[in-house]
Protein backbone atom coordinates (compact mmCIF):
# COMPACT_ATOMS: atom_id res chain seq x y z
CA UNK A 1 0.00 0.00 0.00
CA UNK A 2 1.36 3.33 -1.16
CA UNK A 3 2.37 5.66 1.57
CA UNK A 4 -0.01 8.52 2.55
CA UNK A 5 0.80 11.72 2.08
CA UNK A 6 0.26 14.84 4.12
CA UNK A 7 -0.16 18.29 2.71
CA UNK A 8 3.19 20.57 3.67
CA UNK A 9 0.72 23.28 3.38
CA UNK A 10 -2.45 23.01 5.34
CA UNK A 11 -1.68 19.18 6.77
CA UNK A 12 -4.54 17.27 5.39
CA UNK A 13 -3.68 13.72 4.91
CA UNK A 14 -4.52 12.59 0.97
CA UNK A 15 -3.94 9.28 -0.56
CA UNK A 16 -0.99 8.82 -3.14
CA UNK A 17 1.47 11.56 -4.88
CA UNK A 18 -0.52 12.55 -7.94
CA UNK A 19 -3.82 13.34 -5.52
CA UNK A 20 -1.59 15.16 -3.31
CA UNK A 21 -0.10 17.19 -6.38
CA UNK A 22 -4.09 17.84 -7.73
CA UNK A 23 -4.82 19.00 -4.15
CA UNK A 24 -1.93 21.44 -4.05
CA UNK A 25 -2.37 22.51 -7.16
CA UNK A 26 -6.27 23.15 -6.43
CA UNK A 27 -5.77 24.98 -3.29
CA UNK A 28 -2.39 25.85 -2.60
CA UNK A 29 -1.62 28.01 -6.26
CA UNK A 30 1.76 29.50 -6.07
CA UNK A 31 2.55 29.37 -2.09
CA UNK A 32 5.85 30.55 -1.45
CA UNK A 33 8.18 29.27 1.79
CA UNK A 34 7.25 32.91 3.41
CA UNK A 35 4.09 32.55 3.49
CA UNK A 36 3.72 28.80 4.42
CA UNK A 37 6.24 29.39 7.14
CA UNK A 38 4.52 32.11 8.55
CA UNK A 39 1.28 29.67 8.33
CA UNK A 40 2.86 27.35 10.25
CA UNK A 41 4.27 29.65 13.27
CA UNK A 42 0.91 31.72 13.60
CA UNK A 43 -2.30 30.01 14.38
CA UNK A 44 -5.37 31.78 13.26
CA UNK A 45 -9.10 31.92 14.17
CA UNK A 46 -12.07 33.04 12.74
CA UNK A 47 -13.76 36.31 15.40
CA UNK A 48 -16.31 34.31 17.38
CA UNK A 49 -18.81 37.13 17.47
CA UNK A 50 -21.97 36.78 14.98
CA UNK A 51 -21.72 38.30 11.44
CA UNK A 52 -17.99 39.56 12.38
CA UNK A 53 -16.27 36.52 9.72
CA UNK A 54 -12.83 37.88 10.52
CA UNK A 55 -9.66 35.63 10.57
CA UNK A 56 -7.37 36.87 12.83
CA UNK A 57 -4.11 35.52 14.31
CA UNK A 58 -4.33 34.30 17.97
CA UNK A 59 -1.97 37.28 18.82
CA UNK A 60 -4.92 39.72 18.04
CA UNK A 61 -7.77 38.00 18.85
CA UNK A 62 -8.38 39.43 22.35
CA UNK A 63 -7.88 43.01 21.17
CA UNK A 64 -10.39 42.36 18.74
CA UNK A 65 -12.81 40.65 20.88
CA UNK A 66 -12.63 43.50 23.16
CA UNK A 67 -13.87 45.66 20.76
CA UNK A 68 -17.21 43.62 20.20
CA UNK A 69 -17.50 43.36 23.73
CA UNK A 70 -17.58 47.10 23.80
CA UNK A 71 -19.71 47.49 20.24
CA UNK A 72 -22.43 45.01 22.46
CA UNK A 73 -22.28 46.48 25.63
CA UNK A 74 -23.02 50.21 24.19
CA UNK A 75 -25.12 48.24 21.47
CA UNK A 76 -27.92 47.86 24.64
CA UNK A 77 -27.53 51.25 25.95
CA UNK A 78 -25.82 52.77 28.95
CA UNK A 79 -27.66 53.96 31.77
CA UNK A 80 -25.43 56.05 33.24
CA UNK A 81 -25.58 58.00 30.26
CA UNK A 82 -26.71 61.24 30.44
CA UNK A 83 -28.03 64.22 27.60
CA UNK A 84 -29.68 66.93 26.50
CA UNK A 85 -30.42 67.76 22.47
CA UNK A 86 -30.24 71.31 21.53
CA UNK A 87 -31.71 70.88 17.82
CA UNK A 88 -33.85 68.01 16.10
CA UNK A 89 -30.78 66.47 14.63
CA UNK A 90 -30.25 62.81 15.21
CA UNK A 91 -28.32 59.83 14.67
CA UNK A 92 -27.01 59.71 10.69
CA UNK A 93 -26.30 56.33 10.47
CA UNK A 94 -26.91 55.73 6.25
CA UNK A 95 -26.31 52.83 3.70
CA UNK A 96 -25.76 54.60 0.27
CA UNK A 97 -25.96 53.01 -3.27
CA UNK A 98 -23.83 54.24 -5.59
CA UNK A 99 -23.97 53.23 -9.49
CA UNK A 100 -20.89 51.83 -11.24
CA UNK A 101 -19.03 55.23 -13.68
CA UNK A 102 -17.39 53.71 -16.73
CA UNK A 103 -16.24 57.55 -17.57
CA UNK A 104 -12.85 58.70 -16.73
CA UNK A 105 -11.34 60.29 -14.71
CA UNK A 106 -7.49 61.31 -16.05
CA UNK A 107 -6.77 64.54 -14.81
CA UNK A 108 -4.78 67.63 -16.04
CA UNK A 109 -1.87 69.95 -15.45
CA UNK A 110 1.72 68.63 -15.05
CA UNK A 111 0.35 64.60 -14.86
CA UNK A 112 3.77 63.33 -15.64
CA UNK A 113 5.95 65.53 -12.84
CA UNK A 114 3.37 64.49 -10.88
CA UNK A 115 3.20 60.75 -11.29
CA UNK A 116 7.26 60.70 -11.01
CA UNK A 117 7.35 62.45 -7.97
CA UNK A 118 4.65 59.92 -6.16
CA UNK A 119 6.75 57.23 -7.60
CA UNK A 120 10.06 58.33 -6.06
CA UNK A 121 7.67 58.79 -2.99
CA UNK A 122 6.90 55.16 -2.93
CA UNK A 123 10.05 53.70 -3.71
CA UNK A 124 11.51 55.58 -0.16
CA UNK A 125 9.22 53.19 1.74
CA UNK A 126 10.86 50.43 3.13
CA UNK A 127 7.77 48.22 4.23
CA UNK A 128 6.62 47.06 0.72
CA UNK A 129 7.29 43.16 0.65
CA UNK A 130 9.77 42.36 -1.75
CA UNK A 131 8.34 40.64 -4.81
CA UNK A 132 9.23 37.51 -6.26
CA UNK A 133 9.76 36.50 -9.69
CA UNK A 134 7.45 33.99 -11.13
CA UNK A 135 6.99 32.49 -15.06
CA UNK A 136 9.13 32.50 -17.62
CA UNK A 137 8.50 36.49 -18.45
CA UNK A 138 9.84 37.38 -14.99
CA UNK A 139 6.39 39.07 -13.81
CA UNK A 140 6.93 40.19 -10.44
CA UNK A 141 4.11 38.45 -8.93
CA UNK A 142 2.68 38.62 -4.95
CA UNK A 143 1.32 35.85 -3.45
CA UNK A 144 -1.38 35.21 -0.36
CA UNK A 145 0.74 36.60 2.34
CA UNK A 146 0.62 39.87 0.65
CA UNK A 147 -2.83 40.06 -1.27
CA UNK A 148 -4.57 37.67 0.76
CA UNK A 149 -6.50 34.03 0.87
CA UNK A 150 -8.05 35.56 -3.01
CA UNK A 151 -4.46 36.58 -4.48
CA UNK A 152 -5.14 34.89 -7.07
CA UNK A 153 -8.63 35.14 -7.61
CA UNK A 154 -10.20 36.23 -11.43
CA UNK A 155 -13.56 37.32 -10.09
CA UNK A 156 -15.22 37.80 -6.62
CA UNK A 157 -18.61 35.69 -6.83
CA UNK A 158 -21.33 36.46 -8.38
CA UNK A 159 -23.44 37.00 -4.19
CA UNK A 160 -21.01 39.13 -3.26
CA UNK A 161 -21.08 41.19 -6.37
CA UNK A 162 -24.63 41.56 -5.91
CA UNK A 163 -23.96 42.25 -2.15
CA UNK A 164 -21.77 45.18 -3.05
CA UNK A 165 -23.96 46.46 -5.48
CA UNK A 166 -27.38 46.48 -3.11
CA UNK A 167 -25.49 47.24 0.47
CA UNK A 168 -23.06 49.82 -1.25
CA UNK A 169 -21.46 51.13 2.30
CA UNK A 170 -22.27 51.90 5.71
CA UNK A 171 -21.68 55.25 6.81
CA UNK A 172 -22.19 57.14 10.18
CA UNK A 173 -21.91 60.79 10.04
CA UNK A 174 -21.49 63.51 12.40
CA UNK A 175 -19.22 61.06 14.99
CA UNK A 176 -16.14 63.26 14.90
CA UNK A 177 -18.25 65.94 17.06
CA UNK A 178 -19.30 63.06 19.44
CA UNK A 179 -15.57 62.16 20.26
CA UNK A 180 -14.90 65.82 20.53
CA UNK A 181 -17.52 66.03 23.68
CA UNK A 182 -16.31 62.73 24.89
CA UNK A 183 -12.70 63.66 24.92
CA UNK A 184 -13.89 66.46 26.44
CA UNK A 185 -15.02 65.16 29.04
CA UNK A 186 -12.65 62.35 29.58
CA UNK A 187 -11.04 62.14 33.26
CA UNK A 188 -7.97 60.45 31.51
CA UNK A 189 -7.41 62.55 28.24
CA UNK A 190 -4.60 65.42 28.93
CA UNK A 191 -5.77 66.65 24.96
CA UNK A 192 -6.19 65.44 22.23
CA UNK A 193 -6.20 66.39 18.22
CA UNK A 194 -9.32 65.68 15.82
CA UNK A 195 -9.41 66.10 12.25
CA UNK A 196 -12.16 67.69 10.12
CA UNK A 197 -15.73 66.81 11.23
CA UNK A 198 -16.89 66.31 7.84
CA UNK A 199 -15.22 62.74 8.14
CA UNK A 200 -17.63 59.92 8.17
CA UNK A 201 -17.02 56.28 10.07
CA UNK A 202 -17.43 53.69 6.57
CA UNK A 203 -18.35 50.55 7.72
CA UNK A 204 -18.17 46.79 5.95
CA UNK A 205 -21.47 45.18 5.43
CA UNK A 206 -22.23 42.11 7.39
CA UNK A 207 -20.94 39.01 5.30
CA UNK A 208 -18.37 41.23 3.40
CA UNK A 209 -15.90 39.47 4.85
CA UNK A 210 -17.12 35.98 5.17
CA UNK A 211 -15.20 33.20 4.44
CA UNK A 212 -16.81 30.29 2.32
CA UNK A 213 -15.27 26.99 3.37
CA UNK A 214 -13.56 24.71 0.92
CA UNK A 215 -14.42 21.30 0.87
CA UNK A 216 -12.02 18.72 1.91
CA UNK A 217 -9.47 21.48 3.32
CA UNK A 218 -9.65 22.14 7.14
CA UNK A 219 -11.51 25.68 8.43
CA UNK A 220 -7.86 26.88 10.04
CA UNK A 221 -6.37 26.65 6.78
CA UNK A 222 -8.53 29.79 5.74
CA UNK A 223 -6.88 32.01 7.99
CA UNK A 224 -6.77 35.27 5.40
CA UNK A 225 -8.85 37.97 6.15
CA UNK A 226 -12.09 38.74 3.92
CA UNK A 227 -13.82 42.69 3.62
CA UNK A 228 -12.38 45.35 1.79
CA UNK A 229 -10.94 47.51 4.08
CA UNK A 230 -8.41 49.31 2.20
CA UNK A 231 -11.77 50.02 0.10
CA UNK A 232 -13.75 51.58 2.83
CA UNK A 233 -10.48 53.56 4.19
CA UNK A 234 -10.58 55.30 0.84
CA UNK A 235 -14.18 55.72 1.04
CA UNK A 236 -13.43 57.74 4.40
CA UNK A 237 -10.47 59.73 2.85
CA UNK A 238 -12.95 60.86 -0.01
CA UNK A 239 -15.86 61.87 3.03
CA UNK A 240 -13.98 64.74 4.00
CA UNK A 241 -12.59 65.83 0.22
CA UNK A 242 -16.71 65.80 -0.24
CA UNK A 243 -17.76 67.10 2.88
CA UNK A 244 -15.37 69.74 3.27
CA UNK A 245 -15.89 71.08 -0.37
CA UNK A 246 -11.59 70.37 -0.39
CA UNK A 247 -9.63 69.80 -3.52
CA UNK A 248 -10.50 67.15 -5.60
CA UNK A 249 -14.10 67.20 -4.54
CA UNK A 250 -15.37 67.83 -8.42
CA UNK A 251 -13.66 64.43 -8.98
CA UNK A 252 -16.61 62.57 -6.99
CA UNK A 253 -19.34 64.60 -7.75
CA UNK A 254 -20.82 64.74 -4.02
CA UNK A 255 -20.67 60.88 -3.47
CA UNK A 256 -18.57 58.09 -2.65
CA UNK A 257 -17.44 55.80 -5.11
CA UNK A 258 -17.96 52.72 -4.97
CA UNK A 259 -15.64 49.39 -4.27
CA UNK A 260 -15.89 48.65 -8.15
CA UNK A 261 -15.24 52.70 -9.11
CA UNK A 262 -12.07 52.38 -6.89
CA UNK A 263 -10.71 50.18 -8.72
CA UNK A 264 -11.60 51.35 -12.36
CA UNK A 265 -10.01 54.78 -10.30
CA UNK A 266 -6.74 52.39 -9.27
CA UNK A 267 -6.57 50.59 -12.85
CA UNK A 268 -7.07 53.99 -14.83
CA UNK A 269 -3.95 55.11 -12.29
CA UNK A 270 -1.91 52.00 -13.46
CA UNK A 271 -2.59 53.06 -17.68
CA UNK A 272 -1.04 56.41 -16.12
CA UNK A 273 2.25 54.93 -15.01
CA UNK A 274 1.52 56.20 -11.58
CA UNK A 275 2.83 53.01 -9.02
CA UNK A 276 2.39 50.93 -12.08
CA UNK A 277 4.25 47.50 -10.51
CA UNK A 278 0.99 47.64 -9.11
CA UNK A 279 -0.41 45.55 -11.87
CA UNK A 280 2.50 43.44 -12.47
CA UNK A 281 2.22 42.59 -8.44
CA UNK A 282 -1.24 41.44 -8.21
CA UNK A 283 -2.09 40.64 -11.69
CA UNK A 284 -4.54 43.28 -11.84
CA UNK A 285 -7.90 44.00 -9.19
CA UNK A 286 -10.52 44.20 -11.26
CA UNK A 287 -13.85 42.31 -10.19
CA UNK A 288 -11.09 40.63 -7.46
CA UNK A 289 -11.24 40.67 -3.14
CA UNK A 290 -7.47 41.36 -3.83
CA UNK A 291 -6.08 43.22 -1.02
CA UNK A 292 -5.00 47.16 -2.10
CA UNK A 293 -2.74 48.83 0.24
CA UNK A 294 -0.68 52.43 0.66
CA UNK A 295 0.21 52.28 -3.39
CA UNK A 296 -2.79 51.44 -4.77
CA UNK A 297 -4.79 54.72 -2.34
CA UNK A 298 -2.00 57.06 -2.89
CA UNK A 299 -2.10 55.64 -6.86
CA UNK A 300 -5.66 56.57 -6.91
CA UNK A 301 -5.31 60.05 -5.10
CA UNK A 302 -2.69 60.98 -7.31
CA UNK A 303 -4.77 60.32 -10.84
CA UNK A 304 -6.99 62.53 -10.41
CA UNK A 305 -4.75 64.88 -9.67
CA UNK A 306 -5.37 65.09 -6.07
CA UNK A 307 -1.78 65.73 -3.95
CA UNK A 308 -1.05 63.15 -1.25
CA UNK A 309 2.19 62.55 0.85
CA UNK A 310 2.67 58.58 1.62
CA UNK A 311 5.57 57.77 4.90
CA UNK A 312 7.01 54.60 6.04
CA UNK A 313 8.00 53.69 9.41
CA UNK A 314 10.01 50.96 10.09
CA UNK A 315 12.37 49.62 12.75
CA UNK A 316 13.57 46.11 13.78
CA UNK A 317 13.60 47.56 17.51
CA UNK A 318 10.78 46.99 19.32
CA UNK A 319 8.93 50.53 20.14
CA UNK A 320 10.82 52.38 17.70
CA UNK A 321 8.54 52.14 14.53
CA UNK A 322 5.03 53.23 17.02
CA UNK A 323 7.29 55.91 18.44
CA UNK A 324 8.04 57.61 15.21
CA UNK A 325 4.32 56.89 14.10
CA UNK A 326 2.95 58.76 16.71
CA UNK A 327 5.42 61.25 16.54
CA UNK A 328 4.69 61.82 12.88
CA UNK A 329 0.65 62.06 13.27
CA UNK A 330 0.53 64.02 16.48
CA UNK A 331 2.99 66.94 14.47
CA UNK A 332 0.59 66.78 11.71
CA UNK A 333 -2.15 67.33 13.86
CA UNK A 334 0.07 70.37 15.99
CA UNK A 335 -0.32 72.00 12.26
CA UNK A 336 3.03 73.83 13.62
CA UNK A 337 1.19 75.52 16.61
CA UNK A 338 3.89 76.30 19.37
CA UNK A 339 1.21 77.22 22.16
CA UNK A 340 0.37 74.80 24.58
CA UNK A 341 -2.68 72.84 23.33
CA UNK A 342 -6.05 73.00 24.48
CA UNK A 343 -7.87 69.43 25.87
CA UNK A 344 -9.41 68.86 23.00
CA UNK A 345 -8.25 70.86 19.45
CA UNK A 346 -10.97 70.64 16.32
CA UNK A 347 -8.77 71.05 13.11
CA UNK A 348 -10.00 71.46 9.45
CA UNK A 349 -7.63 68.62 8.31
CA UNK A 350 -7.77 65.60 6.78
CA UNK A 351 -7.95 62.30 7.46
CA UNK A 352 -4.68 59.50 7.62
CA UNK A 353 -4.91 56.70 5.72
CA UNK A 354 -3.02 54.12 8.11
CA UNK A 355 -1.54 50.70 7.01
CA UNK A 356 -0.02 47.88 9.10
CA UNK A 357 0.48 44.49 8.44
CA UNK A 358 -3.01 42.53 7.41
CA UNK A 359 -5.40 45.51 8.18
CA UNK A 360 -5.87 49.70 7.45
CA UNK A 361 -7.40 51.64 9.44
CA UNK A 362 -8.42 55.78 9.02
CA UNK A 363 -6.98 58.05 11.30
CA UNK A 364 -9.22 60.85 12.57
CA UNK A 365 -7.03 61.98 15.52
CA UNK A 366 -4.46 62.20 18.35
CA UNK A 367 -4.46 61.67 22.12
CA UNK A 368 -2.13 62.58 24.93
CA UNK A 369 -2.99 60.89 28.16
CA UNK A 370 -2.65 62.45 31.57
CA UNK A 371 -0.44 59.10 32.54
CA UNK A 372 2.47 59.39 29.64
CA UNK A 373 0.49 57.01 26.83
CA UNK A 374 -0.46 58.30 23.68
CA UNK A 375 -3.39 56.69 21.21
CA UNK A 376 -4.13 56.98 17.81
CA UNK A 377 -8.00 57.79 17.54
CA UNK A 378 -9.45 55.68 14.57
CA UNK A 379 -12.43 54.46 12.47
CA UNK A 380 -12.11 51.24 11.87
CA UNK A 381 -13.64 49.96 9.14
CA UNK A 382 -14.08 45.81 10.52
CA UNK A 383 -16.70 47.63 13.58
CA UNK A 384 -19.62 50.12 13.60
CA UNK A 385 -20.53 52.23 15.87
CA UNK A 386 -22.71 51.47 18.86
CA UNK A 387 -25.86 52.42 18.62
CA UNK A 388 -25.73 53.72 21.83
CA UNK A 389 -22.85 56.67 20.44
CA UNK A 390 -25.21 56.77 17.39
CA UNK A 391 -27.86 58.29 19.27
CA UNK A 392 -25.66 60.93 20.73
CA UNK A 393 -25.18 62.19 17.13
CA UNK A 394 -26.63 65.42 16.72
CA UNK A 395 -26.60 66.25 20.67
CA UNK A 396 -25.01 68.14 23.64
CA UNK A 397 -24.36 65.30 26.24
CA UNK A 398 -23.09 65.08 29.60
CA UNK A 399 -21.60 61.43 29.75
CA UNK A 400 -20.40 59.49 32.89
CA UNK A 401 -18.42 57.12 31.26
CA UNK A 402 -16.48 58.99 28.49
CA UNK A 403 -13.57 56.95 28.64
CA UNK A 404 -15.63 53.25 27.72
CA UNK A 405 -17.10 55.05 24.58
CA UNK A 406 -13.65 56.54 23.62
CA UNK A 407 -12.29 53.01 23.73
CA UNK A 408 -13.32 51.65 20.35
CA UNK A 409 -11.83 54.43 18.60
CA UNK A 410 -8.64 54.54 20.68
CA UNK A 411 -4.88 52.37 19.41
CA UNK A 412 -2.62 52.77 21.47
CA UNK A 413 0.83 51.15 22.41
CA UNK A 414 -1.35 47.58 23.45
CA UNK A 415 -2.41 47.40 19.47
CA UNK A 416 0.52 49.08 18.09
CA UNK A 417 3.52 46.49 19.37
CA UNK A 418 2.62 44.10 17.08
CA UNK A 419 3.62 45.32 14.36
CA UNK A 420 6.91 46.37 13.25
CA UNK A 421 6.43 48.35 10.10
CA UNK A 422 3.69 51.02 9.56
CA UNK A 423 2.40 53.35 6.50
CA UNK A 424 0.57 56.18 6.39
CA UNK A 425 -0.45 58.59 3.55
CA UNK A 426 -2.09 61.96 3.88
CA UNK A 427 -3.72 64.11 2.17
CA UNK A 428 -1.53 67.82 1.12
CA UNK A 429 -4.57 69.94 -0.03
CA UNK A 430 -3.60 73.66 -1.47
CA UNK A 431 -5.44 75.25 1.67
CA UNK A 432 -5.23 73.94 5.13
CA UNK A 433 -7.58 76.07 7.72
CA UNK A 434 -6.09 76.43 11.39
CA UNK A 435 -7.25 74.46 13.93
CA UNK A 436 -10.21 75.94 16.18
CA UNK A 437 -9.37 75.24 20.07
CA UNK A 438 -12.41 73.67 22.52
CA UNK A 439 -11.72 73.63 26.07
């Protein structure tokens, strides 16, 4: 009896070598050592939490779990909450539809300075992976560790198309004035930055992420993260160009585009030259759950003529990379003010796209605590917000417990150490206002 073999990959036990070659073949297309090593040292979960679908690694599975804990508790209401309305606004908590744009978008001016400088830009950044060469034209080609469990996917299916097309987005607007009040009245903030309050919180729909299970391969061999993240992080970047009438807002006519006009916006960048190895990388995105990244946003941005700055920060010392991440967005937010800061300072800026390894995230501010700590204030596009902050949308509040609503929106040093190497890309519109103090 022939010997039975075991997959290197995912471990599954087949019978002889040519159904052990058909398996690999079927489900393992093009793993590299990286990324099977890396497999094999992390052990992944899918989120246990209802409708999240979210693989994570063990390593951030509490962090994450505390965040649904939170999203549920303030899901049910607080009772210690506390506030009165001044106005009839409420909670603006929205799915939008938008339709697909075949028309394009190149834009004018000086498009090839332009696309050379964001190029040089790029090629300063030291956290790209390195491609590898595969096929006999020497395409530079990324695999799953870098595009994820659908790196080499030709078309997302045909329910989540239709998905996309009926859910389009979830947006909550008018949060950036809640976290003002609650920093506000945080016991534990010593101030804090926000950026414009035209930013809205973009959401994933439920099931955007899910993972369908393959038969005959175990469930913990899907451990690649579903949703479109980088998606709705650009979705959130183009919220303030549209609601703070910035450059670039004629671009989008008043609405966000959609996952499927990003990437016409990201393929029409490629025709353009701008980040081009783009294509050769992933093969193209069209129709795909691809991941996009810093490259493909600031790619996008740039195309339509929009001018964005993208940084890298990385260090092989533990600390060093968050330290010079925080440093970076808490001078941005400073705007080069040399007065000691209010508690809580509402700015006109923009957003920060932020990238680490696996996820991206939007920046919408900067915290000082009155212990030492610092904390990156975020939407994150894998969470919603509780209903419970919904309803304080619109409102003057007096809250009691400032500090457990803050927490969903707070990444600090406890997230951060994980990672070793960190992007970011902002946006350099032609007219910045100054920031507006509230104390």
């Amino acid at each position: 009896m022939a010997n039975t073999m075991i997959c290197p990959f995912c471990g599954i036990a087949g019978g002889g070598e040519y159904e052990m070659l058909t398996h690999m073949e079927s489900f393992h297309p093009e793993e590299d050592q990286a990324s099977s090593s890396q497999a094999a040292q992390e052990q992944y979960a899918e989120c246990p939490i209802e409708g999240c679908g979210e693989v994570l690694s063990l390593t951030e599975m509490d962090y994450h779990v505390d965040l649904h804990v939170e999203e549920q508790r303030q899901g049910v209401g607080d009772p210690s909450e506390n506030h009165t309305a001044h106005g009839t606004a409420s909670s603006r908590v929205t799915t939008e539809v938008g339709a697909v744009s075949s028309s394009s978008h190149a834009g004018s001016g000086s498009a090839g300075d332009t696309q050379r400088t964001a190029i040089q830009q790029w090629g300063q950044l030291l956290s790209m992976p390195q491609p590898k060469e595969k096929g006999a034209t020497g395409d530079k080609r990324l695999g799953k560790a870098e595009l994820g469990k659908y790196a080499h996917e030709q078309t997302m299916p045909d329910w989540l198309v239709s998905l996309l097309h009926k859910g389009g987005e979830v947006t909550s607007d008018g949060v950036i004035n809640v976290l003002e009040q609650l920093l506000r009245q945080s016991r534990s903030t010593e101030y804090a930055y926000l950026c414009h309050p035209a930013v809205q919180h973009v959401s994933k729909l439920k099931k955007e992420g899910s993972q369908i299970p393959l038969p005959f391969v175990p469930a913990h061999t899907d451990i690649w993260r579903g949703g479109f993240c980088g998606y709705r992080n650009i979705q959130m970047m183009v919220s303030y160009i549209n609601g703070a009438n910035a450059y670039g807002r004629d671009q989008f006519r008043g609405r966000l585009p959609t996952i499927f006009e990003i990437q016409e916006y990201i393929e029409n960048a490629w025709d353009m030259g701008i980040n081009a190895q783009g294509r050769l990388e992933t093969g193209g995105i069209k129709g795909t759950r691809k991941y996009i990244g810093t490259p493909e946003a600031q790619a996008l941005f740039v195309s339509l003529q929009i001018p964005c700055t993208a940084q890298g920060f990385k260090d092989a010392e533990p600390g060093r990379s968050e330290a010079k991440l925080m440093y970076a967005v808490e001078q941005y937010f400073k705007h080069g003010m040399q007065s000691p800061p209010a508690k809580v300072t509402c700015t006109q800026l923009p957003p920060i796209y932020f990238q680490h390894a696996g996820h991206s995230l939007t920046i919408v501010g900067f915290e000082r605590q009155k212990n030492g700590p610092s904390n990156l204030l975020v939407f994150d596009p894998m969470f919603r917000d509780a209903p419970a902050l919904a309803r304080l949308i619109g409102q003057t509040f007096k809250h009691r417990s400032a500090d457990e609503s803050l927490k969903p929106y707070r990444r600090g040093s406890k997230y951060l150490r994980r990672y070793r190497e960190f992007e970011i890309l902002r946006l350099d519109g032609p007219q910045l206002s100054p920031p507006q103090s509230s104390r």
